[in-house]
Protein backbone atom coordinates (compact mmCIF):
# COMPACT_ATOMS: atom_id res chain seq x y z
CA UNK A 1 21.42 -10.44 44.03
CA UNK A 2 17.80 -11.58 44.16
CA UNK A 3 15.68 -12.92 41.57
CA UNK A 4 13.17 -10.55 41.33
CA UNK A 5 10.42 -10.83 39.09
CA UNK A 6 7.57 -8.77 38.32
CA UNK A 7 4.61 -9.93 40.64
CA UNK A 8 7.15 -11.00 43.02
CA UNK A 9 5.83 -11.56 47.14
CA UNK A 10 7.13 -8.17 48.66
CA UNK A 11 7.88 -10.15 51.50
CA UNK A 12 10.49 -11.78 49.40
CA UNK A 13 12.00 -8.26 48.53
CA UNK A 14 14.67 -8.68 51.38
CA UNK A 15 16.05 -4.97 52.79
CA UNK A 16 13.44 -2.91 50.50
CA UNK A 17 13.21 0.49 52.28
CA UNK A 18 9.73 1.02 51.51
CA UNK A 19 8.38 4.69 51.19
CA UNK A 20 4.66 6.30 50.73
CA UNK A 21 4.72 9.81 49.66
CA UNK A 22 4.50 12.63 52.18
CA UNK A 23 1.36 13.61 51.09
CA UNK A 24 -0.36 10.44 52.03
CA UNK A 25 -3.68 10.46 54.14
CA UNK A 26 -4.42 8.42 57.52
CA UNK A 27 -6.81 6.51 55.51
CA UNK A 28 -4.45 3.80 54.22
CA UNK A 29 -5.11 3.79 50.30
CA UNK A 30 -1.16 4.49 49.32
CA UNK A 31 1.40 3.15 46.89
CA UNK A 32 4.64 2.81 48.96
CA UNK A 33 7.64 2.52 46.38
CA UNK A 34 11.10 1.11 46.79
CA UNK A 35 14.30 1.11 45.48
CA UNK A 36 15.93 -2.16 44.55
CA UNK A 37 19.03 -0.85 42.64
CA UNK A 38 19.81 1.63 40.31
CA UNK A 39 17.55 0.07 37.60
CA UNK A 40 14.56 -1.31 39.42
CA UNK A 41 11.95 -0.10 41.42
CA UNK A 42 8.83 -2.14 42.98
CA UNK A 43 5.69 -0.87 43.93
CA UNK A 44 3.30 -2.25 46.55
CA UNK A 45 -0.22 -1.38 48.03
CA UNK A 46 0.38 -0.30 51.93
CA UNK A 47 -2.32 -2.00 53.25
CA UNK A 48 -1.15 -5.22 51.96
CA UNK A 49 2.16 -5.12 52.66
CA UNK A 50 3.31 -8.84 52.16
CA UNK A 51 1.00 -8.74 49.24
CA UNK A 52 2.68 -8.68 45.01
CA UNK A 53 4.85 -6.28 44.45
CA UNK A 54 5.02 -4.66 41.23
CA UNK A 55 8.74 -4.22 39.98
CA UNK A 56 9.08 -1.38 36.57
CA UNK A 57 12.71 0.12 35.29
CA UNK A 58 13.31 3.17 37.70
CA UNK A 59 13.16 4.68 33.60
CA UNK A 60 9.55 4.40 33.94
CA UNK A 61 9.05 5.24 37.29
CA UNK A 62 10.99 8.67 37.00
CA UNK A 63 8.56 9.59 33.85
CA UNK A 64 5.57 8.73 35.73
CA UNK A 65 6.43 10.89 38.00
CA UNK A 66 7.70 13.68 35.88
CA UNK A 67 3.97 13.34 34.34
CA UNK A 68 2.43 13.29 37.61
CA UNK A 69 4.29 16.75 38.81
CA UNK A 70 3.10 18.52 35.53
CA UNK A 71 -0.35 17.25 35.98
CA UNK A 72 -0.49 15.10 32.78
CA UNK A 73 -2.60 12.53 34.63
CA UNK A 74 -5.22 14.69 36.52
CA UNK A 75 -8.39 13.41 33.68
CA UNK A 76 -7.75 10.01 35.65
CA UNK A 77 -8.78 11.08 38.98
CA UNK A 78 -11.55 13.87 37.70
């Protein structure tokens, strides 16, 4: 197992399958997520992709999505 820390290199985050969501745009600005094991996922900006990688408790990750879905974050962005 790695020692992964939060702020870790991504380039350190050996066989992360990094994903950006389908609805991305050509334009580059995306948050590409991936899955280090059943409890952690990281998070990294795409256009820096050997840049820090965020890591958070796939917990967190699934509610932040859950909020996202039901539009709980939409004053952020408006």
């Amino acid at each position: 197992m790695q020692d992964i820390q939060n702020g870790i290199s991504a380039a350190h985050l050996q066989g992360a399958a990094w994903r950006k969501s389908q609805r991305s745009n050509s334009q580059g600005a995306c948050v590409e997520l991936a899955r280090l094991d059943s409890a952690t996922v990281a998070m990294r900006n795409s256009r820096d992709p050997l840049g820090t990688a965020l890591v958070y408790p796939a917990d967190a990750v699934r509610a932040m999505v859950s909020a996202l879905r039901a539009g709980e974050l939409d004053d952020l962005i408006s």
